[in-house]
Protein backbone atom coordinates (compact mmCIF):
# COMPACT_ATOMS: atom_id res chain seq x y z
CA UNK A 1 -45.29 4.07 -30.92
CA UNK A 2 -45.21 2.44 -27.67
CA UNK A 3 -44.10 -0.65 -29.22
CA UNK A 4 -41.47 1.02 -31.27
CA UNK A 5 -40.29 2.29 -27.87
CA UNK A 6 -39.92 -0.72 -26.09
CA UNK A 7 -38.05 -2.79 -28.87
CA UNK A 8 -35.63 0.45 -29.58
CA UNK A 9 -35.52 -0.16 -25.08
CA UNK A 10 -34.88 -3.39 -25.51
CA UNK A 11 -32.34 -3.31 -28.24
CA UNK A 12 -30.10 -0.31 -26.63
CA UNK A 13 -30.11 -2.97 -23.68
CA UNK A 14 -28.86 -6.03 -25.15
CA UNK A 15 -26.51 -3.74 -27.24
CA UNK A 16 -25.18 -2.63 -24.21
CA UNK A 17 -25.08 -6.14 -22.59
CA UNK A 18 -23.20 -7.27 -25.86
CA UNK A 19 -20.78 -4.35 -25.23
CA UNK A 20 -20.20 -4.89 -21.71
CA UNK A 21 -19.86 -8.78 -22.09
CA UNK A 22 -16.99 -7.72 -24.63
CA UNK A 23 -14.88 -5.13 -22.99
CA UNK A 24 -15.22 -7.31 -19.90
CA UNK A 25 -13.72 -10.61 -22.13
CA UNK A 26 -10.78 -7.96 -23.27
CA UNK A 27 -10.37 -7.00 -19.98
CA UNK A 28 -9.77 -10.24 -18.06
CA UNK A 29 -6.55 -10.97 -20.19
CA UNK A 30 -4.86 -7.24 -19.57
CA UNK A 31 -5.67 -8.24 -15.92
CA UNK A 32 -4.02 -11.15 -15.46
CA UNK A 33 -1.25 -10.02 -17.35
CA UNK A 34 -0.88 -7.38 -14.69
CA UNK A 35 -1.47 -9.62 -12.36
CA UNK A 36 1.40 -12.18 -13.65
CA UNK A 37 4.08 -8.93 -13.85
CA UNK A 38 3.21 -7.77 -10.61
CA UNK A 39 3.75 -11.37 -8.89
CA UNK A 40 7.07 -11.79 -10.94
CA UNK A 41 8.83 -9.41 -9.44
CA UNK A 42 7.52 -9.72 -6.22
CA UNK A 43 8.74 -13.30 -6.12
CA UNK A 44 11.86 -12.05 -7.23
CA UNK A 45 11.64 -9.39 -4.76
CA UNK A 46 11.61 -11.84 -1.85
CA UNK A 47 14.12 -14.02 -3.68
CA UNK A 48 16.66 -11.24 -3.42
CA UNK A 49 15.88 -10.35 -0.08
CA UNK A 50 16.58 -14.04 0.93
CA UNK A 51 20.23 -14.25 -0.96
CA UNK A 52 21.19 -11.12 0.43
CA UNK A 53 20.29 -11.80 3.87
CA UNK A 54 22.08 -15.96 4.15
CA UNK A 55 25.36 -14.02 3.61
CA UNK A 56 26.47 -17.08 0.86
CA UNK A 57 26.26 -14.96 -2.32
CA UNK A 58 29.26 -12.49 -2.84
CA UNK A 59 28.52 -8.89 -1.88
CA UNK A 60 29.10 -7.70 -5.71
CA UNK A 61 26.96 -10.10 -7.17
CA UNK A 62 24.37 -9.10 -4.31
CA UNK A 63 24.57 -5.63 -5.65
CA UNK A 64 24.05 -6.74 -9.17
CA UNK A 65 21.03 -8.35 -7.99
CA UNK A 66 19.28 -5.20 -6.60
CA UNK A 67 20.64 -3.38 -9.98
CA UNK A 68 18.45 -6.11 -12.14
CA UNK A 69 15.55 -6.37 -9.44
CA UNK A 70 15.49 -2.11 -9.78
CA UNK A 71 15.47 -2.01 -13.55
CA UNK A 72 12.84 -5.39 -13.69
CA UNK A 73 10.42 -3.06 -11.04
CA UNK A 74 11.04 0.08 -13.31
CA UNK A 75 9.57 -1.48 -16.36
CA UNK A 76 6.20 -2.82 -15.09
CA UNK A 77 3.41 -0.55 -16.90
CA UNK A 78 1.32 1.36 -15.05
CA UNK A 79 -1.71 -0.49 -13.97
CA UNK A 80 -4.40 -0.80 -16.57
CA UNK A 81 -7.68 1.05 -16.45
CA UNK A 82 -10.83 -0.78 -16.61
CA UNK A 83 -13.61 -0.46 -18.90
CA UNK A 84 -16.65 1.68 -17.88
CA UNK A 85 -18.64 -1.06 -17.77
CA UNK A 86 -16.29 -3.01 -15.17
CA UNK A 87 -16.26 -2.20 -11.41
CA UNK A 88 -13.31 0.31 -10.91
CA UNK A 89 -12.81 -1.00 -7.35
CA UNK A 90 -10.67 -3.57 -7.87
CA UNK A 91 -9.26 -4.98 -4.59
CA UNK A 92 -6.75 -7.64 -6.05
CA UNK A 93 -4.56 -5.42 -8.07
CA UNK A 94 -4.05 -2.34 -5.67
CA UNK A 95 -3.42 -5.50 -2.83
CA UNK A 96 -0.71 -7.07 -5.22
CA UNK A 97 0.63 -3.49 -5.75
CA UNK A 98 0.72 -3.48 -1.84
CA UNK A 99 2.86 -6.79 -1.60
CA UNK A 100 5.31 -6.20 -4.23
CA UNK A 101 5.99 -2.60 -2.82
CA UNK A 102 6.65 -4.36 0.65
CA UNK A 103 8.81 -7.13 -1.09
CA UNK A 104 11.10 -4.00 -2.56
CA UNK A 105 11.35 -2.25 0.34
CA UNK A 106 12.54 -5.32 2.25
CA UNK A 107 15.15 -6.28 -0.64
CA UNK A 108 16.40 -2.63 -0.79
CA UNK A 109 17.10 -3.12 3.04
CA UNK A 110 18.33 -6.69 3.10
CA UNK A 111 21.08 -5.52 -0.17
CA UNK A 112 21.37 -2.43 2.16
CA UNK A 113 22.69 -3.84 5.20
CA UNK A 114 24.87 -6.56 3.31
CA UNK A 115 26.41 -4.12 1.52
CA UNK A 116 27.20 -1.90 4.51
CA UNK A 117 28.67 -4.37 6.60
CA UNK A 118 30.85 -5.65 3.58
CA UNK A 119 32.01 -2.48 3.17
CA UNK A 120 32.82 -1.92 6.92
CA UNK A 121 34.40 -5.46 6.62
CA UNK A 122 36.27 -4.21 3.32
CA UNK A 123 37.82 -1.20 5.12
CA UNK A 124 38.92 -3.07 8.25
CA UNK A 125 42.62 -3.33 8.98
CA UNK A 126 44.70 -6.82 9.04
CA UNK A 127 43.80 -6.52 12.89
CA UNK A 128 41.19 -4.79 13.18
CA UNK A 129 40.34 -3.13 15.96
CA UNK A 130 36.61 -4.48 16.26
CA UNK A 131 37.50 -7.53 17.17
CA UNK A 132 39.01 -6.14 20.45
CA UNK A 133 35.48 -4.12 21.23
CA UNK A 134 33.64 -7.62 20.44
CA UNK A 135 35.94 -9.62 22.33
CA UNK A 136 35.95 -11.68 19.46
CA UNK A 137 37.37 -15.46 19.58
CA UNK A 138 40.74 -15.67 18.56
CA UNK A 139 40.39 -17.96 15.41
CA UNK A 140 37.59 -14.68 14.42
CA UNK A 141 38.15 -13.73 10.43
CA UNK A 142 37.41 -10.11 11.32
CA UNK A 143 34.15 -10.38 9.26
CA UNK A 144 31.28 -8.68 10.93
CA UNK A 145 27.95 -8.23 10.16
CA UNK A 146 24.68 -7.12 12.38
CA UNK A 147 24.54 -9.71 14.64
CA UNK A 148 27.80 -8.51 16.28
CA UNK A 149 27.92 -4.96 15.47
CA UNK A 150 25.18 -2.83 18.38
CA UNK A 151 26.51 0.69 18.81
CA UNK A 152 23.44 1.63 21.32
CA UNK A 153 20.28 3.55 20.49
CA UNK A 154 22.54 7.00 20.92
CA UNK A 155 25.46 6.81 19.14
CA UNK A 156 24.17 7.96 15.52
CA UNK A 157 23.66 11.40 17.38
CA UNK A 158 26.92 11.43 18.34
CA UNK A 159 28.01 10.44 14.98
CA UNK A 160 25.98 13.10 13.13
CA UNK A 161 27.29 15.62 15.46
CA UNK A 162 31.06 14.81 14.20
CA UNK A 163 29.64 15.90 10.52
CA UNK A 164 27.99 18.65 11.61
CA UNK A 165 24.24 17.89 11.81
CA UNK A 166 22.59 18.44 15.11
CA UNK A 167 19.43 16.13 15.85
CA UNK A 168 17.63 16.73 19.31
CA UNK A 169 17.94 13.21 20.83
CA UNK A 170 14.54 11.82 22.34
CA UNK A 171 14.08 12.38 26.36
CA UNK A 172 13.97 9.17 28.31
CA UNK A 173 10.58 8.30 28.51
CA UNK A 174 8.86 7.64 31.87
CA UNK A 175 8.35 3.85 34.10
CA UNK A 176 5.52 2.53 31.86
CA UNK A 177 2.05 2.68 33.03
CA UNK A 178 1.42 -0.69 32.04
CA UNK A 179 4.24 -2.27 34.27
CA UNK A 180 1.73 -3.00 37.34
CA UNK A 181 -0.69 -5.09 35.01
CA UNK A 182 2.15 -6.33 33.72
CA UNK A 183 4.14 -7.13 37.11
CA UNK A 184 0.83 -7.18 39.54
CA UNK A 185 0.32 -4.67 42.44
CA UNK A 186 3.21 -5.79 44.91
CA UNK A 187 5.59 -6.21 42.14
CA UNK A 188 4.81 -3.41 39.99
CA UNK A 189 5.60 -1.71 43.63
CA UNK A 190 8.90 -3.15 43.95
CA UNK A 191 9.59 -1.72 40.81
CA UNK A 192 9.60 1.94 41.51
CA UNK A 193 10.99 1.76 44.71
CA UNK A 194 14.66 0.35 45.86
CA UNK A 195 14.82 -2.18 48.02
CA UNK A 196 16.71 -1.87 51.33
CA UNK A 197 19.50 -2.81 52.49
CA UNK A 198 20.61 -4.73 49.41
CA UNK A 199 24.35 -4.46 50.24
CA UNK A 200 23.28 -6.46 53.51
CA UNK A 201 21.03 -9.29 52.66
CA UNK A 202 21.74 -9.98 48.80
CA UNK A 203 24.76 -11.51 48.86
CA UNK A 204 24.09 -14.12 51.78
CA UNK A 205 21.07 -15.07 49.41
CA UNK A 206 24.02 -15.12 46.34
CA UNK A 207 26.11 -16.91 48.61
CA UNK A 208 23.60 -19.60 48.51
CA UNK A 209 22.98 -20.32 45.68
CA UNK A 210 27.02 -20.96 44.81
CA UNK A 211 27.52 -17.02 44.03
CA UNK A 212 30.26 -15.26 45.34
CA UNK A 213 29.49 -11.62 45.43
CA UNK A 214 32.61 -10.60 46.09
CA UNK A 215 33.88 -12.10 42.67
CA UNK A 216 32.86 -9.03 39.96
CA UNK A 217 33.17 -11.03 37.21
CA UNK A 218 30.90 -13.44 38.34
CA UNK A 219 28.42 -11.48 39.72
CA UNK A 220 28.33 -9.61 36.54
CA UNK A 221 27.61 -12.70 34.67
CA UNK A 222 24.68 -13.82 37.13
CA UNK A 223 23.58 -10.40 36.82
CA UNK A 224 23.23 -10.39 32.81
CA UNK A 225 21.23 -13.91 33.68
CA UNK A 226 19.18 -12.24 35.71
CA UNK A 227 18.55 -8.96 33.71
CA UNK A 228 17.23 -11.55 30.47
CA UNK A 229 15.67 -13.30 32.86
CA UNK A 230 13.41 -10.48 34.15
CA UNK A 231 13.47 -8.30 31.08
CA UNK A 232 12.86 -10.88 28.35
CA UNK A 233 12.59 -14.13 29.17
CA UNK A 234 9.08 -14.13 31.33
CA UNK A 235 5.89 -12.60 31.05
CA UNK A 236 5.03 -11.79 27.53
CA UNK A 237 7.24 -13.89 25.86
CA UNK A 238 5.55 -17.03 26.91
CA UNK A 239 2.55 -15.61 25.29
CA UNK A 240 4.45 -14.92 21.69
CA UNK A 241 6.25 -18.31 22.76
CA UNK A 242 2.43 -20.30 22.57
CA UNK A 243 1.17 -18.20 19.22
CA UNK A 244 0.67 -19.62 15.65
CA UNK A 245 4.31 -18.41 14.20
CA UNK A 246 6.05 -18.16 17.04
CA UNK A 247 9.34 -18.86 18.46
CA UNK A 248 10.50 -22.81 19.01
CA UNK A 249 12.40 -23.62 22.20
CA UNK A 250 15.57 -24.07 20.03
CA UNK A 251 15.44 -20.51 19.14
CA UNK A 252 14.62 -18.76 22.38
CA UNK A 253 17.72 -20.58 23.67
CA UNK A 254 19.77 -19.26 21.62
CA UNK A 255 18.77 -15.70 21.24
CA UNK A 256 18.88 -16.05 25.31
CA UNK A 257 22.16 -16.52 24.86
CA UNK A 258 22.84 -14.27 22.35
CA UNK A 259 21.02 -11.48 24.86
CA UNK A 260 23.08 -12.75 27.63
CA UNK A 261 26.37 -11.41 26.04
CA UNK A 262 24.90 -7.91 25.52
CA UNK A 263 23.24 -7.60 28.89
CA UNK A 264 26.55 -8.34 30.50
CA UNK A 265 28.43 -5.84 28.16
CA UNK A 266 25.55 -3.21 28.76
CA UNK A 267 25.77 -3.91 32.43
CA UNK A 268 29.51 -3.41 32.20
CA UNK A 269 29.49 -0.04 30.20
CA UNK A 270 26.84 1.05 32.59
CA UNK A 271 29.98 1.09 35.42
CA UNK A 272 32.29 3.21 33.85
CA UNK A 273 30.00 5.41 31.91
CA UNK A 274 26.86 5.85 32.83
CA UNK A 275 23.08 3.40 33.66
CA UNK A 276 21.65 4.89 30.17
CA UNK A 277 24.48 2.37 28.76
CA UNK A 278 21.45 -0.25 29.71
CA UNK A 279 19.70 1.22 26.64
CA UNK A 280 21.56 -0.65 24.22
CA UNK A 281 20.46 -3.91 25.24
CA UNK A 282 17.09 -2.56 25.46
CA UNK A 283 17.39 -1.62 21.39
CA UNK A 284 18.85 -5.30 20.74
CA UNK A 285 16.21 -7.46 23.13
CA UNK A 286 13.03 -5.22 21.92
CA UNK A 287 13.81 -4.89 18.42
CA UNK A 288 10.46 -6.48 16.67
CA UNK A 289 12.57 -6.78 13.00
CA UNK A 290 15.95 -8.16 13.88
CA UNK A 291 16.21 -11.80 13.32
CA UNK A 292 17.18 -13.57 16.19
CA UNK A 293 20.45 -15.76 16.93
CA UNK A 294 21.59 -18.99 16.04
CA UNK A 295 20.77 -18.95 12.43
CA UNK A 296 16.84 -18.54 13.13
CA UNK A 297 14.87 -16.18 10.74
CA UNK A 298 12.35 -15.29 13.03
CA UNK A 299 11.43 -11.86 14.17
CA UNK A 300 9.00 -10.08 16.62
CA UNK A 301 6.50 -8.96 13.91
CA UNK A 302 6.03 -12.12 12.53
CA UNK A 303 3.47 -13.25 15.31
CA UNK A 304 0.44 -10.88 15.71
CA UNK A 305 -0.48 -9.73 19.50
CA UNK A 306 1.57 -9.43 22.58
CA UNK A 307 4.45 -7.52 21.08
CA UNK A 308 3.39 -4.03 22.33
CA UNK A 309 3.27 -5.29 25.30
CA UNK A 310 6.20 -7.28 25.10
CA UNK A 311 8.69 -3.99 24.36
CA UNK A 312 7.05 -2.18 27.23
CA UNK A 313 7.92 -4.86 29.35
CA UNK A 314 11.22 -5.30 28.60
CA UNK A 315 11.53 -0.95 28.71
CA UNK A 316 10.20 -1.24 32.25
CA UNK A 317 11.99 -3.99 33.78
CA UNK A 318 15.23 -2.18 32.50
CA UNK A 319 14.60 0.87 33.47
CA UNK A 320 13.89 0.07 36.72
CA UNK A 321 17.35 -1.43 36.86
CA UNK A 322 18.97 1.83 35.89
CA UNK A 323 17.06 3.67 38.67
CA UNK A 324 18.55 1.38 41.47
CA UNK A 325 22.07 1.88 39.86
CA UNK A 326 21.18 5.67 40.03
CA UNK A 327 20.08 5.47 43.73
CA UNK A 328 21.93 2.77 45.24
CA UNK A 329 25.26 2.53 43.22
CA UNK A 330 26.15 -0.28 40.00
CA UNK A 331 27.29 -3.57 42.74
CA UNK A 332 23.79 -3.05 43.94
CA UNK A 333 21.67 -3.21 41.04
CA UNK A 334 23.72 -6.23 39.71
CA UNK A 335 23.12 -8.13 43.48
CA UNK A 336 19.77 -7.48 42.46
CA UNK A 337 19.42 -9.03 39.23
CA UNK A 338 21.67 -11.61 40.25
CA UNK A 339 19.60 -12.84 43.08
CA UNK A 340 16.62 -12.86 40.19
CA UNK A 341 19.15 -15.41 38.57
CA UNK A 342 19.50 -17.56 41.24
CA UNK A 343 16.09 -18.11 41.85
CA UNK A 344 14.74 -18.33 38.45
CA UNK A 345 18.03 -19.73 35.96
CA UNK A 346 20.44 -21.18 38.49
CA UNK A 347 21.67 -23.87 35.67
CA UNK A 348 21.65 -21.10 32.16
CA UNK A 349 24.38 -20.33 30.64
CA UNK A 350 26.60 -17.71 32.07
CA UNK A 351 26.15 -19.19 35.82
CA UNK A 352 28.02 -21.31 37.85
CA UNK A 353 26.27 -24.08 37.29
CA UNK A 354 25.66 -24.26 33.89
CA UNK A 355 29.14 -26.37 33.34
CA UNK A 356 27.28 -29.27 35.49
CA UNK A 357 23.75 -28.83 33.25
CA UNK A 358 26.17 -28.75 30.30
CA UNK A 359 27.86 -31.88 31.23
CA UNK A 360 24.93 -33.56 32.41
CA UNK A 361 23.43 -32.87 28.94
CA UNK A 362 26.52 -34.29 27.42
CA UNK A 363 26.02 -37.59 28.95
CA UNK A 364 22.38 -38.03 27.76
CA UNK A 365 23.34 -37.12 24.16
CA UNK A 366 25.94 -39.46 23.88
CA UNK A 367 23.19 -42.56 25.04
CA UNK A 368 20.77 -41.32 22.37
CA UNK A 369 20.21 -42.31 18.81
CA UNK A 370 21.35 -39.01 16.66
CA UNK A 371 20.76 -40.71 13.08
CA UNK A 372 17.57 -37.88 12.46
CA UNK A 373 19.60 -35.20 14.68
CA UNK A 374 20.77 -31.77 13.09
CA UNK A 375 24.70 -32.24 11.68
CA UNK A 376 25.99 -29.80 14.08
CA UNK A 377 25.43 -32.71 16.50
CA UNK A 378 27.23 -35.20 15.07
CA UNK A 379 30.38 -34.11 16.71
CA UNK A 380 30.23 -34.16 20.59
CA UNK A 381 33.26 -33.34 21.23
CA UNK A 382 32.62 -30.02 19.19
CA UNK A 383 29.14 -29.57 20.85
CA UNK A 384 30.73 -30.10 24.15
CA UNK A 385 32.95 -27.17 23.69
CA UNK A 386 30.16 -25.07 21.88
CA UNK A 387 27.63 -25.76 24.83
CA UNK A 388 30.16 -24.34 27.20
CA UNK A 389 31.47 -21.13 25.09
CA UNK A 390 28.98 -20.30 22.94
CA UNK A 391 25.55 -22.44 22.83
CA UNK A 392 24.19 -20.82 20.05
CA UNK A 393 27.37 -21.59 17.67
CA UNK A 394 25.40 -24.83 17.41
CA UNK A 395 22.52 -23.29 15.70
CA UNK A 396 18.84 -23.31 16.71
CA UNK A 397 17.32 -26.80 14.94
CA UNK A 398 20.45 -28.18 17.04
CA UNK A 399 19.01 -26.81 20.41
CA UNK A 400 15.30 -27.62 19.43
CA UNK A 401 16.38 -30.55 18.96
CA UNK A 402 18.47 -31.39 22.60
CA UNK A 403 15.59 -29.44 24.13
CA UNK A 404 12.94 -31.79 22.52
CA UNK A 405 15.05 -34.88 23.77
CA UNK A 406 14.55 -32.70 27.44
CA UNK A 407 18.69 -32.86 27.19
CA UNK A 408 18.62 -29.71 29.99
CA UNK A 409 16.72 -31.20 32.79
């Protein structure tokens, strides 16, 4: 009996072995199949996303895209169920799941804001009034799309409100706590508390450096230097600057410049209307998903660490700008930031002397060799006249590039 037992054991066993080995051969081939759909679509996912987001594919055949991508998503199965004799937990297909869900929701937005802007574009006028807010160049198409368009962290309130929807908009949140380990003790004090007799000393110190205070327009220019400066350019940027993924030189410049023109419209809103007008440049130089100027396709969320403390930054150093318009008036909170310009970017663009670093750079471009250069160098005369409008109309390989070649002193 005992024996009888043991081979009846022993038979149930390899039956079961047999069984297992079986469903676990049919198995592997539903899996991959899976597998295979799931990474189809995703690649076409990201494919989408990419055409969408270059601009060089018509709007209607963007749409048509999304249409096709929807339907190919729709008619993936639902995902298999193992045998009972396979582990249940399998990591692989809910992670693939995970990346093609990411991949749609980042085509659906890409098609999203192409399509918006193209319809804004679309409804536009043969002059269209845009342009005017933009101070657009004058040989501008009156084509728009996100890079130009900011309309402030507060306006969609405002907008809702004109429909009929009410949304509480969020209070102002307080100085961050993390500005004197940011700033260090002295600093950090300087911060929350005005400084004296800026009206006084500031512009001798302007006056300097080649600034004359008495000149708005110029003063408001060294102040939007300044304000990037302080706000975005130092502190934890040079740490996202130095991390695997981040940020060449080429395309700091240019979203610097990029920054510069909203700081100095910010800064001039914030006369007539109110400091909070600061806040839009805030939205533009903190936001981790917006791809930065000059062509690059990098964003804040690509590189890992930093960030957080990066935004907070960025919120504090502005805010404390707002506070010294509040207390001491707008001409002294731009002194301010100017007089961080002149210390720390005499020679960027937007001060007086970046016509001289411009022309200087000139010179040393014409003496080198440009047969590996980016094509937007080929023409100096051209780069000439973009270095002095709009440096990051050359693109940010091109200023990688000059920068590499130390073309900017």
């Amino acid at each position: 009996m005992i024996t009888r037992a043991r081979r009846t054991r022993d038979a149930a066993l390899a039956q079961d072995a047999e069984r297992a080995q079986a469903e676990s051969a049919a198995w592997l081939p539903v899996r991959e199949r899976h597998l295979a759909r799931l990474e189809s679509v995703r690649q076409a996912a990201e494919a989408v996303a990419g055409l969408a987001g270059k601009g060089e594919t018509e709007a209607l055949q963007v749409a048509w895209l999304l249409v096709s991508l929807e339907s190919a998503h729709a008619w993936i199965p639902d995902a298999p169920e193992p045998p009972a004799s396979v582990d249940r937990e399998d990591s692989e297909l809910r992670d693939e799941a995970f990346r093609l869900d990411l991949a749609m929701i980042t085509a659906r937005e890409a098609v999203a804001d192409r399509l918006v802007y193209h319809l804004i574009n679309e409804a536009q006028p043969a002059e269209p009034e845009m342009c005017e807010e933009l101070e657009c160049p004058e040989d501008c198409s009156g084509r728009h799309d996100s890079s130009h368009i900011d309309c402030g962290p507060d306006a969609v309130f405002e907008d809702l409100a004109r429909h009929g929807i009410t949304v509480k908009q969020p209070e102002p949140e307080p100085l961050s706590s993390l500005l004197g380990t940011l700033l260090g003790p002295a600093e950090a004090e300087e911060e929350r508390s005005p400084i004296p007799d800026i009206e006084e000393q500031f512009p001798v110190v302007l006056a300097h450096f080649g600034i004359d205070a008495n000149d708005t327009d110029v003063l408001l220019s060294a102040a939007a230097v300044g304000l990037v400066a302080d706000a975005w350019r130092e502190g934890p940027l040079e740490l996202i600057h130095a991390a695997d993924g981040g940020p060449s030189d080429g395309e700091i410049f240019a979203q610097s410049v990029d920054l510069y023109r909203r700081a100095r419209a910010a800064l001039a809103a914030a006369r007539d209307d109110r400091p909070e007008a600061l806040r839009a440049f805030v939205a533009v130089a903190s936001n981790v998903d917006l791809p930065w100027a000059g062509g690059s396709r990098f964003t804040l969320r690509a590189v890992s660490g930093s960030v957080t403390e990066f935004v907070q930054h960025v919120d504090a150093r502005v805010r404390s700008t707002t506070e010294v318009m509040r207390e001491q008036g707008w001409r002294a909170a731009l002194l301010r930031r100017a007089a961080s310009a002149a210390f720390k970017a005499p020679a960027h663009f937007g001060m007086p002397g970046w016509p001289g670093a411009a022309a200087s750079a000139m010179e040393r471009l014409a003496e080198l060799d440009r047969s590996g250069a980016p094509e937007a160098l080929s023409d100096l005369a051209a780069v000439e006249a973009a270095l002095l409008e709009a440096p990051d109309r050359l693109g940010a390989d091109a200023l990688d590039w000059m920068s590499r070649q130390a073309l900017f002193g």
